[in-house]
N, C-alpha and C. Protein backbone atom coordinates (compact mmCIF):
# COMPACT_ATOMS: atom_id res chain seq x y z
N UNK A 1 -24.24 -2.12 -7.35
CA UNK A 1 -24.02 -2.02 -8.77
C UNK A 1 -22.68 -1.33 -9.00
N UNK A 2 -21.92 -1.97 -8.68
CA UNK A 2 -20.18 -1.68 -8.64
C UNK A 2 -19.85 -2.25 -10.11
N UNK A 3 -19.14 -1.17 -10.97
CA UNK A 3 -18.56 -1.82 -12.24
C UNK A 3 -17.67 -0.64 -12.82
N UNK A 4 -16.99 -1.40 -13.80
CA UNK A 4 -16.08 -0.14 -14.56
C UNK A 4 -17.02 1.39 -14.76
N UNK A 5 -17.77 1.64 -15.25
CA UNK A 5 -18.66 2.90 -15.78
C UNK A 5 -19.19 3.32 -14.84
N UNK A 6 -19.35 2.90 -13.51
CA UNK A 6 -19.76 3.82 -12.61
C UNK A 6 -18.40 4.40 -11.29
N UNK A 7 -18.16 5.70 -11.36
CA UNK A 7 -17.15 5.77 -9.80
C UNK A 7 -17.03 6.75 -9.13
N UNK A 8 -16.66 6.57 -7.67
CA UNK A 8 -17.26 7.95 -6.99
C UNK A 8 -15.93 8.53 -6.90
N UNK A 9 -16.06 10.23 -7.56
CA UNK A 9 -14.94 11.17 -7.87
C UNK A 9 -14.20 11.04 -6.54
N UNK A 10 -15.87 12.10 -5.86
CA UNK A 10 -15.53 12.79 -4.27
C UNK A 10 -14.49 11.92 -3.68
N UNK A 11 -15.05 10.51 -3.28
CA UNK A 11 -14.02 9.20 -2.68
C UNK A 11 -12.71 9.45 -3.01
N UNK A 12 -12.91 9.20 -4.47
CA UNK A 12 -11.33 9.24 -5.19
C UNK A 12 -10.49 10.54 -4.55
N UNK A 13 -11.06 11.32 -4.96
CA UNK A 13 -10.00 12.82 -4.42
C UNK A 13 -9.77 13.25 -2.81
N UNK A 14 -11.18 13.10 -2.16
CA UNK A 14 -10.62 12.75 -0.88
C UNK A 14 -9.84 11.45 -0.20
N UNK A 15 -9.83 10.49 -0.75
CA UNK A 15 -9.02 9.32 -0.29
C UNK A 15 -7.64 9.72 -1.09
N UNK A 16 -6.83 10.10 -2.65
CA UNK A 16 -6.28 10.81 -2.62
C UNK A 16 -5.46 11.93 -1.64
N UNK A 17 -6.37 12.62 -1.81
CA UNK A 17 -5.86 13.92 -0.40
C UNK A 17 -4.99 12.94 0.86
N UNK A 18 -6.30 12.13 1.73
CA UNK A 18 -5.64 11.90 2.99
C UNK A 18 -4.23 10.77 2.41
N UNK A 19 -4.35 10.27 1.75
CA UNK A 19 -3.28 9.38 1.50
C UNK A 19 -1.97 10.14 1.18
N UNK A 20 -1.85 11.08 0.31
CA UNK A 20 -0.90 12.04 0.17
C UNK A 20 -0.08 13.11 1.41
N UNK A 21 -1.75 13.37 2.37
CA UNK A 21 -0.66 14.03 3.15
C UNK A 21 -0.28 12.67 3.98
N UNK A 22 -0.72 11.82 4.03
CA UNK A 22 -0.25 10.35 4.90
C UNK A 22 1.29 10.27 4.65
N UNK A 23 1.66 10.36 3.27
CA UNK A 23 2.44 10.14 2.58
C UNK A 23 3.71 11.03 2.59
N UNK A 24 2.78 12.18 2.25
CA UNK A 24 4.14 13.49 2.32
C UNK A 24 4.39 13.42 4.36
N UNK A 25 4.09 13.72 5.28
CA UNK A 25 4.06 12.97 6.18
C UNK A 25 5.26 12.46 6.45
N UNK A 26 5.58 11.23 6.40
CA UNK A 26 6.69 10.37 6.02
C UNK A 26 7.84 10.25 5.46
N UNK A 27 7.48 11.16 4.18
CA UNK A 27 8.67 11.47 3.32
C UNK A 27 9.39 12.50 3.98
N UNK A 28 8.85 13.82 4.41
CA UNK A 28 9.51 14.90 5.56
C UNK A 28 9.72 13.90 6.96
N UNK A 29 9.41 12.86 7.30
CA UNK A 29 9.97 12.02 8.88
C UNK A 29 11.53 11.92 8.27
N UNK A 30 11.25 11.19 6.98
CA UNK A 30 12.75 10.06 6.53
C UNK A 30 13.80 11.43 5.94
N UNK A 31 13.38 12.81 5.73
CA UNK A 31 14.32 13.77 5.22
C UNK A 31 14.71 14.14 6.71
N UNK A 32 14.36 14.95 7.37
CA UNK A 32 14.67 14.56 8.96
C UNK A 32 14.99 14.19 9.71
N UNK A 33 15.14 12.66 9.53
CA UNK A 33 16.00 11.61 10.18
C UNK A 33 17.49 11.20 8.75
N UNK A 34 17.52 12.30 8.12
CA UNK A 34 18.71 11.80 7.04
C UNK A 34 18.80 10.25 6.53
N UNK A 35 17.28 9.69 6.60
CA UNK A 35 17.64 8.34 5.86
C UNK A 35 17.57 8.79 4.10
N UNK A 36 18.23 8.25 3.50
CA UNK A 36 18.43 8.29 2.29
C UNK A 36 17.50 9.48 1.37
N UNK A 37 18.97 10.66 2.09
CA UNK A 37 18.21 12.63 1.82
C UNK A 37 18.41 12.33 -0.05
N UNK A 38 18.89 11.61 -0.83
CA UNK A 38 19.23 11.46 -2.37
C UNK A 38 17.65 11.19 -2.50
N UNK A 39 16.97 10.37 -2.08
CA UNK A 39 15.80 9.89 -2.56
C UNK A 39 14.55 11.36 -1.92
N UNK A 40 14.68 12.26 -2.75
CA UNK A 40 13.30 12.75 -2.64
C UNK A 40 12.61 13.35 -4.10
N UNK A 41 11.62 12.62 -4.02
CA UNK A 41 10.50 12.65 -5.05
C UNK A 41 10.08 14.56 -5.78
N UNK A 42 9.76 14.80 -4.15
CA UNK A 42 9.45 16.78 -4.33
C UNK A 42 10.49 17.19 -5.24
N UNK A 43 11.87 17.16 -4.76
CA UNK A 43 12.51 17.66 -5.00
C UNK A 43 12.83 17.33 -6.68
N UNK A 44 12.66 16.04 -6.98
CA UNK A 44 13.21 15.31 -8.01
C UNK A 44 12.46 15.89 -9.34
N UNK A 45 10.66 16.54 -9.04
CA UNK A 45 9.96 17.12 -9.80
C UNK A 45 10.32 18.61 -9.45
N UNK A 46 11.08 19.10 -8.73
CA UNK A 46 11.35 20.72 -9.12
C UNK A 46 11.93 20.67 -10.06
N UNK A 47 13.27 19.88 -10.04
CA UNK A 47 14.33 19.78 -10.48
C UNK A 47 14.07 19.77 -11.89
N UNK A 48 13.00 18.48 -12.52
CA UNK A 48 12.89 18.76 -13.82
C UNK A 48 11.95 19.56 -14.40
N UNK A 49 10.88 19.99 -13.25
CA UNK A 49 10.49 21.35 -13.86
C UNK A 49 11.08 22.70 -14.13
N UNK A 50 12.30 22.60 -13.39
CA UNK A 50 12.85 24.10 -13.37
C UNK A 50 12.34 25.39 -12.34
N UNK A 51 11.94 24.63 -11.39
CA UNK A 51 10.65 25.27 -10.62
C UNK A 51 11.41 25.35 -9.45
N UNK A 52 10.31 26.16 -8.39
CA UNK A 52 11.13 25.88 -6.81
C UNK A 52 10.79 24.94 -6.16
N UNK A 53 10.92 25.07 -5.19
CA UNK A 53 10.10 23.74 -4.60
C UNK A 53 8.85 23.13 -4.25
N UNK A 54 8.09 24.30 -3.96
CA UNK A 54 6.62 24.91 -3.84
C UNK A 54 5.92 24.22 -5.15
N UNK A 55 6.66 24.63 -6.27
CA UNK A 55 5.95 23.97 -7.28
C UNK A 55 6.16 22.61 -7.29
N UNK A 56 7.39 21.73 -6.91
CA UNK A 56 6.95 20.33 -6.39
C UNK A 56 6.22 19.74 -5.43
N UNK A 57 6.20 20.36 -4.79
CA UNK A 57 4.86 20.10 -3.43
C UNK A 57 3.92 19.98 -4.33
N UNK A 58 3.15 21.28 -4.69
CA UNK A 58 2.03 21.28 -5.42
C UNK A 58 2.07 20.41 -6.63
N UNK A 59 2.83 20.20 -7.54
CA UNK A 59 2.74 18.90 -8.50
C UNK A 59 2.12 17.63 -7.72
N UNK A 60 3.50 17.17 -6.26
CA UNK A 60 3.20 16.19 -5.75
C UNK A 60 1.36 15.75 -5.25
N UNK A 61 1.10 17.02 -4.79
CA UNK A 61 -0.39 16.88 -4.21
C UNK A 61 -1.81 16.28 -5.58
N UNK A 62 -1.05 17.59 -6.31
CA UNK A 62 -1.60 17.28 -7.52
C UNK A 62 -1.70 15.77 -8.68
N UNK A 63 -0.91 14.93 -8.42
CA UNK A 63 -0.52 13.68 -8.58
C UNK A 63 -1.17 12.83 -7.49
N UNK A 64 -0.94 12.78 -6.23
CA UNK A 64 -1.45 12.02 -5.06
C UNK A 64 -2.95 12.43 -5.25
N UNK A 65 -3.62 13.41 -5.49
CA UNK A 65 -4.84 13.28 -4.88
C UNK A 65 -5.78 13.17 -6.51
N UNK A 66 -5.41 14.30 -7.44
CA UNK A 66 -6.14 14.31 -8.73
C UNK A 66 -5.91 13.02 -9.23
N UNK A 67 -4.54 13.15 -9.88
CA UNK A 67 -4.47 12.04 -10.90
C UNK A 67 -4.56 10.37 -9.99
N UNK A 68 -3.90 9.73 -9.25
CA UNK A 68 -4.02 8.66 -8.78
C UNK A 68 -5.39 8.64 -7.85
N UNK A 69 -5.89 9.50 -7.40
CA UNK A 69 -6.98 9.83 -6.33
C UNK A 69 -8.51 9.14 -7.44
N UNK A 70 -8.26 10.11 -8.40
CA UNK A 70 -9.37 9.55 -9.55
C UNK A 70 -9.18 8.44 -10.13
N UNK A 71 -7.70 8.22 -10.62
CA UNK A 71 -7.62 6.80 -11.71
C UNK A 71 -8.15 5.99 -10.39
N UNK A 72 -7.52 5.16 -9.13
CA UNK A 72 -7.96 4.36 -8.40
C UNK A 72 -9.67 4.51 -8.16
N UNK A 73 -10.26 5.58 -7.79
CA UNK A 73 -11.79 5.27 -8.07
C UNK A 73 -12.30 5.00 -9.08
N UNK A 74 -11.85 5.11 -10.34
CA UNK A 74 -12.11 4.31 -11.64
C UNK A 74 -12.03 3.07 -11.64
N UNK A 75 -10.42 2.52 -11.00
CA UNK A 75 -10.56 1.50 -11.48
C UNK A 75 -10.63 0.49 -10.27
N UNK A 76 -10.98 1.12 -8.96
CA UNK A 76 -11.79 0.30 -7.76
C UNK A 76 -12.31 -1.04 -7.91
N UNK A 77 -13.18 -1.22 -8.46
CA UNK A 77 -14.17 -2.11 -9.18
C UNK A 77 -13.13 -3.39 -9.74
N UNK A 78 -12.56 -3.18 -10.39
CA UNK A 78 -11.71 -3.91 -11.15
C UNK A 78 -10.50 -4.96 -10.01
N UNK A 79 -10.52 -4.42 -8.82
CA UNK A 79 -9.26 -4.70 -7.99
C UNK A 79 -10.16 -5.55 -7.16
N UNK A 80 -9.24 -6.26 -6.44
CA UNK A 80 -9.72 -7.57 -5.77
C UNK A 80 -9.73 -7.36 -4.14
N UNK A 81 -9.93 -7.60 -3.31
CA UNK A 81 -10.11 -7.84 -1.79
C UNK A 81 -10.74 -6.76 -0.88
N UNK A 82 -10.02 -6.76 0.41
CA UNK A 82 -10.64 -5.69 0.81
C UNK A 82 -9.79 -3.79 0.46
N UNK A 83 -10.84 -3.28 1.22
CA UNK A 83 -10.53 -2.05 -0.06
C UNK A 83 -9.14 -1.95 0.37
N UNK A 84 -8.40 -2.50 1.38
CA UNK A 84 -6.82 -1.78 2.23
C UNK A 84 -5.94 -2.18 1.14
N UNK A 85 -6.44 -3.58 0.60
CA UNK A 85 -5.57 -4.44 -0.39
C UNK A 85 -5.76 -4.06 -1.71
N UNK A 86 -6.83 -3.35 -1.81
CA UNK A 86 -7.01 -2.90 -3.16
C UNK A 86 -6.04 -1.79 -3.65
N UNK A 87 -5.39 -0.93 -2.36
CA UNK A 87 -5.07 0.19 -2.92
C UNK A 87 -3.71 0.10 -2.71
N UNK A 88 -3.13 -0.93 -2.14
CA UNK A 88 -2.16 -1.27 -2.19
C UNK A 88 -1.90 -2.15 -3.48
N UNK A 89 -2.95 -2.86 -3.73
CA UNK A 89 -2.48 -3.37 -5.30
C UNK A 89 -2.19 -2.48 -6.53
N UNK A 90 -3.02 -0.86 -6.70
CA UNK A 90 -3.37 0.01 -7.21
C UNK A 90 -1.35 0.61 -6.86
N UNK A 91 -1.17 1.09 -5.59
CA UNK A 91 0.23 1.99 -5.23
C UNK A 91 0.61 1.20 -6.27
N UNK A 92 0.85 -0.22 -5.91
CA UNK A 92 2.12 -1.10 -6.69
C UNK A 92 2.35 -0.62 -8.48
N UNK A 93 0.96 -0.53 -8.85
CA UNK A 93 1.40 -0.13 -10.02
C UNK A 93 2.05 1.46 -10.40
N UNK A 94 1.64 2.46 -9.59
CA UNK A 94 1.48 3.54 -9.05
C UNK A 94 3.54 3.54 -9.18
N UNK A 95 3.51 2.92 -8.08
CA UNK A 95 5.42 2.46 -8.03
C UNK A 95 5.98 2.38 -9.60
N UNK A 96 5.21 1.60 -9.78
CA UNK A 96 6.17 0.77 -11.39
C UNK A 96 6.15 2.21 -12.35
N UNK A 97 4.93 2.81 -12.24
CA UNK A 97 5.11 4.15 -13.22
C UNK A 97 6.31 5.13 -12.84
N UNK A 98 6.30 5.33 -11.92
CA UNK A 98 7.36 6.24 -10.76
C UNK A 98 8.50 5.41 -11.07
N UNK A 99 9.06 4.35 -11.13
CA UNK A 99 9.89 4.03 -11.40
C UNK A 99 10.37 3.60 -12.73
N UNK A 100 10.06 3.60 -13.65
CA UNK A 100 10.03 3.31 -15.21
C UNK A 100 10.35 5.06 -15.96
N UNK A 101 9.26 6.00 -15.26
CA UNK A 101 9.41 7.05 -15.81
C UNK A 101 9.83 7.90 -15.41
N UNK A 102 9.50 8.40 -14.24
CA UNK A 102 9.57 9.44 -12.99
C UNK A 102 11.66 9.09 -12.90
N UNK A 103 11.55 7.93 -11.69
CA UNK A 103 13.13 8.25 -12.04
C UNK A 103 14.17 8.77 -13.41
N UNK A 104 14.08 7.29 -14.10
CA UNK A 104 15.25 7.50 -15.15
C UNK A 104 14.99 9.29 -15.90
N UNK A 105 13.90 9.83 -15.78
CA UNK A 105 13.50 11.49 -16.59
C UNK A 105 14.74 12.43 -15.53
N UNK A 106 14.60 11.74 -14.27
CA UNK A 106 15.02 12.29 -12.85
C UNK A 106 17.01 12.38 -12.95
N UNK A 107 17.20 11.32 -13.95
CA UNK A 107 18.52 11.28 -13.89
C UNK A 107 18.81 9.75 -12.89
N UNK A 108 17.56 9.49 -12.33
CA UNK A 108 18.51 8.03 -11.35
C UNK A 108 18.54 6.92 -12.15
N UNK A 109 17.99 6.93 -13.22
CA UNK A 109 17.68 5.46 -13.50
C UNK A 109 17.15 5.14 -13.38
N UNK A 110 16.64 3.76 -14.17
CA UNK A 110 15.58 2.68 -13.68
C UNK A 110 15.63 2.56 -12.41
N UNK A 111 14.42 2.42 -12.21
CA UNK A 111 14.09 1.76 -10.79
C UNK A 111 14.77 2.84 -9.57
N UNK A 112 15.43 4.42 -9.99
CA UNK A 112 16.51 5.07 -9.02
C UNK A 112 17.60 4.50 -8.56
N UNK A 113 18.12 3.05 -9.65
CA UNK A 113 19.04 2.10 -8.97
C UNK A 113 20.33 2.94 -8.78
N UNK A 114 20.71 4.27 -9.86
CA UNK A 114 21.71 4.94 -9.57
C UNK A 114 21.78 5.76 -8.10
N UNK A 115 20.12 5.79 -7.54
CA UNK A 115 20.81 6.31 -6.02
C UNK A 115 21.21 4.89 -4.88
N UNK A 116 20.84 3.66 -5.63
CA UNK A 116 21.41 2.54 -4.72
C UNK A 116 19.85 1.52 -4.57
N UNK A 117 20.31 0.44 -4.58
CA UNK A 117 19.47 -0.95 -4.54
C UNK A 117 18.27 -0.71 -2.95
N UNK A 118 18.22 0.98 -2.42
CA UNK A 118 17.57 0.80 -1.44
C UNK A 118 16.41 1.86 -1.90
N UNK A 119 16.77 2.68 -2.84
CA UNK A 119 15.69 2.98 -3.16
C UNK A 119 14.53 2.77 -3.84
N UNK A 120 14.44 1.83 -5.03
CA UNK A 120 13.29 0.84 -5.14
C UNK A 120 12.49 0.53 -3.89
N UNK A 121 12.86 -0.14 -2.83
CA UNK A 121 12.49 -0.79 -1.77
C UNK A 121 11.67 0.03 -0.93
N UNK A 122 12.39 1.25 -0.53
CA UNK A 122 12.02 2.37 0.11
C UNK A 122 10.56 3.01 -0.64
N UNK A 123 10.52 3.48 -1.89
CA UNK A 123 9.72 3.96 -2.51
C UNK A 123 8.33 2.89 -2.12
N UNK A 124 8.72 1.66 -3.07
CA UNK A 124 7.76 0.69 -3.17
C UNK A 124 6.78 0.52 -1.21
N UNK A 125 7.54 0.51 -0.44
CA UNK A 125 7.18 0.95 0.82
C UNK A 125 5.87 1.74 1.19
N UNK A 126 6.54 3.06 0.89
CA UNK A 126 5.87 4.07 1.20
C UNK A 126 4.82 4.18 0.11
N UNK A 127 5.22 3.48 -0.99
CA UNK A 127 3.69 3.58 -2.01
C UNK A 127 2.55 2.30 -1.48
N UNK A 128 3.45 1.28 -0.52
CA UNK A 128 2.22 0.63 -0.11
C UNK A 128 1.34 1.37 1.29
N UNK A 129 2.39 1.84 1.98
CA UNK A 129 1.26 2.67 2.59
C UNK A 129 0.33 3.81 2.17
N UNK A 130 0.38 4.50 1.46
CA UNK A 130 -0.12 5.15 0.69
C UNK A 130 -1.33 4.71 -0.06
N UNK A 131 -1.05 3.46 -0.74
CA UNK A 131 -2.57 2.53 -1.19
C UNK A 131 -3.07 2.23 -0.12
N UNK A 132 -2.56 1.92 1.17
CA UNK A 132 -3.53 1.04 1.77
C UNK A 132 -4.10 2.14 2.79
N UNK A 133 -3.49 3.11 2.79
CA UNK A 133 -4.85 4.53 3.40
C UNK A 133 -5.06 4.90 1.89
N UNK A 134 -5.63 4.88 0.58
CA UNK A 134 -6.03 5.49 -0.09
C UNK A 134 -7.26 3.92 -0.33
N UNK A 135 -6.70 3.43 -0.06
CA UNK A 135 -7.98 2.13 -0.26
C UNK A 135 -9.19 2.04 1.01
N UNK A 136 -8.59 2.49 2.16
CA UNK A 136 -9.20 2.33 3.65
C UNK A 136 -9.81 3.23 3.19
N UNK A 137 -9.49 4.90 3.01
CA UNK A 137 -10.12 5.91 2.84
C UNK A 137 -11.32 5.90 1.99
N UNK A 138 -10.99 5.02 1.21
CA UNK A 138 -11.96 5.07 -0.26
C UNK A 138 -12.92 4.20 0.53
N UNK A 139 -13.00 3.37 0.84
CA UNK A 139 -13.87 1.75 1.33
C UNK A 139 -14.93 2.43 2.64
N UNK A 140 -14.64 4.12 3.00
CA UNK A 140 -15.49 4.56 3.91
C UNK A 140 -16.71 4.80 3.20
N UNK A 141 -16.93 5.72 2.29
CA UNK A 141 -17.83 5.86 1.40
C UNK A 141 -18.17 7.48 1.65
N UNK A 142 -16.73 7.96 2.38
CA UNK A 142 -17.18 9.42 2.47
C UNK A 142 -17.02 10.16 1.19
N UNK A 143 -17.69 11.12 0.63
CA UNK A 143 -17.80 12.12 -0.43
C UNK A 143 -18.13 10.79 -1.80
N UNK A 144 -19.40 10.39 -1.51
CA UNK A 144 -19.33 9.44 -2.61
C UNK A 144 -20.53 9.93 -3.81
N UNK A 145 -20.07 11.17 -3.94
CA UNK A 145 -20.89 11.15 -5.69
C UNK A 145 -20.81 10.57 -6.05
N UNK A 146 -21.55 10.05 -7.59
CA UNK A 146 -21.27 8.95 -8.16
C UNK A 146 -21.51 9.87 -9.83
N UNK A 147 -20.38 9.50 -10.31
CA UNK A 147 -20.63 9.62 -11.70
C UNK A 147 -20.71 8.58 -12.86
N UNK A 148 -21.47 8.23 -13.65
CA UNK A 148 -21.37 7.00 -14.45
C UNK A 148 -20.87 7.55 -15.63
N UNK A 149 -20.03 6.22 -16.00
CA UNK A 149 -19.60 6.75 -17.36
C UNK A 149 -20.29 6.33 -18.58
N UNK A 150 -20.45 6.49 -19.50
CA UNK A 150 -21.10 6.34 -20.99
C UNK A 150 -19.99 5.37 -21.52
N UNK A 151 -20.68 3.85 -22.00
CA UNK A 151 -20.24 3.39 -22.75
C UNK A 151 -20.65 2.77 -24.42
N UNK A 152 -19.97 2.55 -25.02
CA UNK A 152 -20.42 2.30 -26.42
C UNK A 152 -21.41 1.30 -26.63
């Protein structure tokens, strides 16, 4: 009985979690190996918080696991294949927000095209890996409370 009004938090926030540190992960490999040090996300939310960096970490986590961790177990149900593809369909949109809002607020522009035609690509990347361990993760059925929602 899989549908919009019913979804499991726990899933969401722990598939969240592991996907994020999957994620952050990666993003410290590619700062490390000096591939394209302009493109970092952490940093890009200190910056417009006014914060140190600590507080972009923690935003970032806070984003990867709360907010996208929950919206994707919401809207699970709604997405098509197996769960790896689901959450990769889920990043993609995940991307388009990050890039519509997140950059140009950031100073890069749409899409970060002001740090160069490789960061779209790069991002969109790493947000598909990111869905597709936040979809694997989710499709285990570990921490699966279930909360239903009330509809009209």
């Amino acid at each position: 009985m899989s549908n919009i009004n019913q979804f499991h938090f726990g899933r969401g926030l722990l598939a969240g979690l592991v996907a994020t540190v999957v994620l952050s992960g990666l993003m410290l490999m590619k700062q490390a190996m000096g591939v394209m040090p302009q493109l970092n996300p952490v940093m890009m939310i200190s910056h417009m918080l006014g914060a140190p960096l600590l507080v972009g970490w923690i935003m970032h986590f806070v984003i990867g696991t709360v907010l996208w961790g929950l919206l994707y177990a919401w809207l699970n149900p709604l997405l098509g294949g197996p769960h790896w593809l689901r959450g990769v369909e889920f990043a993609t949109g995940a991307w388009l927000v990050m890039m519509i809002m997140l950059m140009p607020m950031a100073g890069a522009g749409a899409f970060g095209l002001k740090m160069g035609m490789m960061a779209p690509v790069a991002t969109l990347m790493l947000h598909w890996i990111y869905g597709a361990v936040l979809g694997t993760v989710y499709g285990t059925g570990r921490g699966s409370r279930t909360v239903r929602v009330a509809t009209a």
